[in-house]
C-alpha atoms as a PDB file:
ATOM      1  CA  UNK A   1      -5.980 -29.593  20.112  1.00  0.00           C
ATOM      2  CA  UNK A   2      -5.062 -33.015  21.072  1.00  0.00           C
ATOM      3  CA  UNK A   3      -6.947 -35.743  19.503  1.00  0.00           C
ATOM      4  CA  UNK A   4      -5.791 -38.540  22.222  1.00  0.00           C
ATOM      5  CA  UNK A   5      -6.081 -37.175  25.340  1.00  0.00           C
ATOM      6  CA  UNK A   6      -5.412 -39.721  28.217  1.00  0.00           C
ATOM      7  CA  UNK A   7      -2.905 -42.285  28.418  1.00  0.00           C
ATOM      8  CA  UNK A   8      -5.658 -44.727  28.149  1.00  0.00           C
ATOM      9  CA  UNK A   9      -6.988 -43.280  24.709  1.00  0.00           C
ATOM     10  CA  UNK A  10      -3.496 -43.879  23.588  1.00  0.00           C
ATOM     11  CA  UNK A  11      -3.052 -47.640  24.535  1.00  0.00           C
ATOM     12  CA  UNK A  12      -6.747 -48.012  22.908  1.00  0.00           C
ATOM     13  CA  UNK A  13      -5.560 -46.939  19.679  1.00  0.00           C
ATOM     14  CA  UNK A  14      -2.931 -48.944  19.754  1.00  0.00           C
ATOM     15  CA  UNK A  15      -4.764 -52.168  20.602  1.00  0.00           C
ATOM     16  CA  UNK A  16      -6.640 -51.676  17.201  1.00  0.00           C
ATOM     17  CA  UNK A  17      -3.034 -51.681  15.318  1.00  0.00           C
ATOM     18  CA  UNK A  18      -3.043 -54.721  13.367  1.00  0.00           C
ATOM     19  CA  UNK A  19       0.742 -54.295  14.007  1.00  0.00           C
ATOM     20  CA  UNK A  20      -0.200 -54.012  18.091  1.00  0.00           C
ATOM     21  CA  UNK A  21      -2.782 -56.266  17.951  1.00  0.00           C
ATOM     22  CA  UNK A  22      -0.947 -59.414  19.637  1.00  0.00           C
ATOM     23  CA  UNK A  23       0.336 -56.923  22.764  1.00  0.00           C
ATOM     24  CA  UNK A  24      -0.813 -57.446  26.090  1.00  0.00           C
ATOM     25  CA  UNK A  25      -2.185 -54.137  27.619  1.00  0.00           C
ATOM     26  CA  UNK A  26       1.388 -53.793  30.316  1.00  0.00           C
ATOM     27  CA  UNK A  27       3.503 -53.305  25.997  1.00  0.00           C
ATOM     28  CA  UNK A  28       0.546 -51.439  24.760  1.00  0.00           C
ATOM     29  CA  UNK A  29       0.835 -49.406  27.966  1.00  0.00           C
ATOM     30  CA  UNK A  30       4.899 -49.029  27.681  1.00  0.00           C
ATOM     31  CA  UNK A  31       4.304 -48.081  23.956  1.00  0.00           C
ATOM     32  CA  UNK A  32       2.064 -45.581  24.859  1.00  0.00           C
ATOM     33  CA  UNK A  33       3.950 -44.229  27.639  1.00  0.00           C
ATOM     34  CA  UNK A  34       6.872 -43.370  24.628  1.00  0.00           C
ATOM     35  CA  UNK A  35       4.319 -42.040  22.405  1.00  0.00           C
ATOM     36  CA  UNK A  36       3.647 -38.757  21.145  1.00  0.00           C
ATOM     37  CA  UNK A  37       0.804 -37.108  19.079  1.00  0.00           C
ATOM     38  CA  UNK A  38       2.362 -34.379  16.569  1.00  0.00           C
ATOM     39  CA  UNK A  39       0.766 -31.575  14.572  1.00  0.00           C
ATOM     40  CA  UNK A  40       2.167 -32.152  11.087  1.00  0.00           C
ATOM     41  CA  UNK A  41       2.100 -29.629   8.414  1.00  0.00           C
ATOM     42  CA  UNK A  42       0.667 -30.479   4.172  1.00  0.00           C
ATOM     43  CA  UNK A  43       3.502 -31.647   2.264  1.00  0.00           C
ATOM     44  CA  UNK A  44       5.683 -32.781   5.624  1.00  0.00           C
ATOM     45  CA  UNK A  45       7.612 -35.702   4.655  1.00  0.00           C
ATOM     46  CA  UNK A  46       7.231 -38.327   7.698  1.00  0.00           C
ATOM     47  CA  UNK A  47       9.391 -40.895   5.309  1.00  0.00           C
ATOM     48  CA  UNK A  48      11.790 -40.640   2.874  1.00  0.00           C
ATOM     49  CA  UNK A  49      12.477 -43.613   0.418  1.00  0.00           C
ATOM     50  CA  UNK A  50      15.829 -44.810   0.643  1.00  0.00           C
ATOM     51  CA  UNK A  51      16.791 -43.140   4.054  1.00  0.00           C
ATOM     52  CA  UNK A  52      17.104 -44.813   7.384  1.00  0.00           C
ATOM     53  CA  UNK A  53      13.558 -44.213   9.317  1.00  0.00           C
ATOM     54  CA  UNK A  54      13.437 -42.111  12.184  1.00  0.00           C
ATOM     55  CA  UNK A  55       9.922 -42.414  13.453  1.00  0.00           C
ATOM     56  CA  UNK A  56       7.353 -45.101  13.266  1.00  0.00           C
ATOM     57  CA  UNK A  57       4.063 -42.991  13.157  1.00  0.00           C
ATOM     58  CA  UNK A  58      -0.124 -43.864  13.656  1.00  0.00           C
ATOM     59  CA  UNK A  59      -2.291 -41.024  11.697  1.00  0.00           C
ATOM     60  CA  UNK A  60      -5.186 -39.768  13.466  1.00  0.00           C
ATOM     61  CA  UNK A  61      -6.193 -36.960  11.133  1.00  0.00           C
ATOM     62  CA  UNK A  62      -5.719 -36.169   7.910  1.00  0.00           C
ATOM     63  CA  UNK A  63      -4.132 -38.307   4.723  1.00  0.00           C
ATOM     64  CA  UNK A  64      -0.663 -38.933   3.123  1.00  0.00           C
ATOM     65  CA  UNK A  65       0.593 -40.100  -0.042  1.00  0.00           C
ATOM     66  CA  UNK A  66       2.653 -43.390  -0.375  1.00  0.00           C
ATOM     67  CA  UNK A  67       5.377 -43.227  -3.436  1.00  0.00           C
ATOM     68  CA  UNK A  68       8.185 -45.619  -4.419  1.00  0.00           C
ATOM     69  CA  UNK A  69      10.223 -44.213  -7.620  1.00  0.00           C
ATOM     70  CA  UNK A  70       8.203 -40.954  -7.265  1.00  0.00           C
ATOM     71  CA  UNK A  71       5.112 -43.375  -8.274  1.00  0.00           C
ATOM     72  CA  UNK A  72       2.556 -43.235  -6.015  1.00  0.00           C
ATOM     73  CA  UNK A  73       1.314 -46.975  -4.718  1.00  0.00           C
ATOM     74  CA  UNK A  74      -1.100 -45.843  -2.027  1.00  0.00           C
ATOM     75  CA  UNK A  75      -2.737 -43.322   0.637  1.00  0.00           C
ATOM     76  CA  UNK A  76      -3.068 -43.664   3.874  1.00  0.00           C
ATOM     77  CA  UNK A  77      -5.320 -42.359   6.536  1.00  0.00           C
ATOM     78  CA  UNK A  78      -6.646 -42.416  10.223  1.00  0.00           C
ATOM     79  CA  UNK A  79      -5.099 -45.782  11.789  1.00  0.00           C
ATOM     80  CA  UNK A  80      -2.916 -46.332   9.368  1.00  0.00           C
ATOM     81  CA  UNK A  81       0.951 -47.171  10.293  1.00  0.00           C
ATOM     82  CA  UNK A  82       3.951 -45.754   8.167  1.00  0.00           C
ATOM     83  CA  UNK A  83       7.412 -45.867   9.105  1.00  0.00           C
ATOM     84  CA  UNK A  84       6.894 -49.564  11.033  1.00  0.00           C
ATOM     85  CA  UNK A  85       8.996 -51.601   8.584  1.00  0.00           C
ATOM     86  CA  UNK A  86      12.274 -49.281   8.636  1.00  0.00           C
ATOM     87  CA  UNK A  87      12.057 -49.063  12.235  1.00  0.00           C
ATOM     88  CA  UNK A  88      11.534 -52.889  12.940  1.00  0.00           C
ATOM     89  CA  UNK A  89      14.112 -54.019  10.652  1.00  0.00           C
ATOM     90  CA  UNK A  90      16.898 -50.989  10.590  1.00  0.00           C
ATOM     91  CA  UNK A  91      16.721 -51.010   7.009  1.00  0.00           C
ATOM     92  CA  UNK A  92      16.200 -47.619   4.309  1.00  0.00           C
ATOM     93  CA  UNK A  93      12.633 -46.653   3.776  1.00  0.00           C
ATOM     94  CA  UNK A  94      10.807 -48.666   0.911  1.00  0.00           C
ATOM     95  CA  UNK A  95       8.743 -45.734   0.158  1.00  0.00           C
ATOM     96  CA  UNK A  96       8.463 -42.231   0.830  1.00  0.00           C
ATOM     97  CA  UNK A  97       5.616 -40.625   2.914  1.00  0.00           C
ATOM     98  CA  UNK A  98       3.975 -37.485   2.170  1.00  0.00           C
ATOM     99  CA  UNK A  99       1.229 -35.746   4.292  1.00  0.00           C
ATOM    100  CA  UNK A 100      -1.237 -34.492   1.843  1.00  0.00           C
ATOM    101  CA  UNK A 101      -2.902 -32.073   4.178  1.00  0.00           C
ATOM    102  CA  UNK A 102      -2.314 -30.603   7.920  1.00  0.00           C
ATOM    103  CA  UNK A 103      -2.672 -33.828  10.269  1.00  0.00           C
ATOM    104  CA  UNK A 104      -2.093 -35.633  13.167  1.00  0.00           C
ATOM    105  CA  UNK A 105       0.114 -38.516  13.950  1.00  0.00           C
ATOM    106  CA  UNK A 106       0.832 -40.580  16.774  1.00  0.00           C
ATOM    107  CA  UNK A 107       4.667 -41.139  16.931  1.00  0.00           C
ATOM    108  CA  UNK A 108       7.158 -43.439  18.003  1.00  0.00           C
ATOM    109  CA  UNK A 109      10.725 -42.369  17.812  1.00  0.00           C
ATOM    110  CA  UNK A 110      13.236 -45.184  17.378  1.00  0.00           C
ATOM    111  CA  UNK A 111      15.540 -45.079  20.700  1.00  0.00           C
ATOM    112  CA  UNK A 112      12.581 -45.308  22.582  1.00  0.00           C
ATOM    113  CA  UNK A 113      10.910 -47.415  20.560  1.00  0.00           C
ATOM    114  CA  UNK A 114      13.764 -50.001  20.548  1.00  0.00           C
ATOM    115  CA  UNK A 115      14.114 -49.512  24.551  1.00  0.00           C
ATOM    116  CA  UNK A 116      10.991 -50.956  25.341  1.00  0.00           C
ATOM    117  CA  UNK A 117      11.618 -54.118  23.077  1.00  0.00           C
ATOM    118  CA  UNK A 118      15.066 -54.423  24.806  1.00  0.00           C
ATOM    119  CA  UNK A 119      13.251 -54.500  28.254  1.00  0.00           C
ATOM    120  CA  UNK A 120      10.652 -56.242  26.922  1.00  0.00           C
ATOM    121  CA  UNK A 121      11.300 -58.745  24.669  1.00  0.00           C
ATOM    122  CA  UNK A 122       7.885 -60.366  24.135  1.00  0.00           C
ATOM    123  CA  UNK A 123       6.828 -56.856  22.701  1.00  0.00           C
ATOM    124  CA  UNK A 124       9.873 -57.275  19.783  1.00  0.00           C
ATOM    125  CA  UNK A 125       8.871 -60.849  19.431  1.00  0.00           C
ATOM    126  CA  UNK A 126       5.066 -60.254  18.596  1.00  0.00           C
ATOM    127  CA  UNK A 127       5.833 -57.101  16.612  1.00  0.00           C
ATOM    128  CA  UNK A 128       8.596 -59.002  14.215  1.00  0.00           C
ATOM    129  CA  UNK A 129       6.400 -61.758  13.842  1.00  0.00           C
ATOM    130  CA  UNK A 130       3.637 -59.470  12.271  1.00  0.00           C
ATOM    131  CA  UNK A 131       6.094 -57.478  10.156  1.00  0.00           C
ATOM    132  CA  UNK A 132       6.842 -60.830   9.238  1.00  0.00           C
ATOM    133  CA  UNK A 133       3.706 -61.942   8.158  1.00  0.00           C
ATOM    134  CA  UNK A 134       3.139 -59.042   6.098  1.00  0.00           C
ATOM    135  CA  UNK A 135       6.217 -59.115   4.129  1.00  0.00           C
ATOM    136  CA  UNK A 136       5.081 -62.958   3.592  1.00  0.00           C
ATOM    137  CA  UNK A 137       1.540 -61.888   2.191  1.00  0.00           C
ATOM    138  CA  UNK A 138       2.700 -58.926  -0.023  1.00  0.00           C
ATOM    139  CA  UNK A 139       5.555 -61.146  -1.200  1.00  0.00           C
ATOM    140  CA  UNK A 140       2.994 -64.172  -2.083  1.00  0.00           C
ATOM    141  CA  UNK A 141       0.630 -61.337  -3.923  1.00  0.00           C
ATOM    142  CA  UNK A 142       3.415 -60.072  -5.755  1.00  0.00           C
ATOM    143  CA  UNK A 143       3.787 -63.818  -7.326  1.00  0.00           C
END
């Protein structure tokens, strides 16, 4: 049963993305137009530490499991983003993923993903200037 089920339900959710959040609603529309919500299964790994990313993914239901050396550093849940910072920057995962029960994500495959912010270059502008940000608080915590 689909959680999001108009376009505009879609390009709602991703308005309250703190990694969205600067988009004007033509990207949040062209994001959500590339967008699709997936059934995943308990124990599906979404990322895998180490390994190039091949989705950037919202959760809408259910909870995963954040690890980095098989420790884990976090969960996530509903409106959380995982998979955004190998998919920005084109680097290996920095931690793996792990649903911890049957869910549902909102996902983003790369090609796609990395269309739009060809066409539209404000969207990869605003989006790398968040990721940015981010990486600049967690690196000033971690001091």
């Amino acid at each position: 049963m689909p959680v999001l089920t108009r376009q505009s339900d879609k390009v709602e959710l991703l308005s309250d993305v703190p990694l969205f959040s600067e988009l004007s609603k033509k990207e949040l529309t062209a994001l959500a137009r590339i967008s699709d919500e997936v059934g995943v299964r308990e124990g599906a790994e979404l990322v895998c530490e180490g390994k190039w990313g091949h989705q950037l993914a919202i959760i809408l239901e259910g909870s995963a499991v954040v690890r980095r050396n098989g420790r884990k550093i976090a969960e996530s849940g509903p409106g959380d983003v995982v998979g955004e910072i190998g998919l920005v920057t084109d680097r290996p995962a920095n931690a793996t993923v792990v649903m911890a029960e049957p869910s549902v994500v909102l996902a983003l495959e790369p090609r796609a993903f990395r269309t739009v912010m060809a066409e539209m270059p404000s969207v990869a502008t605003k989006i790398l200037a968040t990721v940015a940000d981010r990486l600049a608080s967690t690196d000033t915590k971690a001091t």
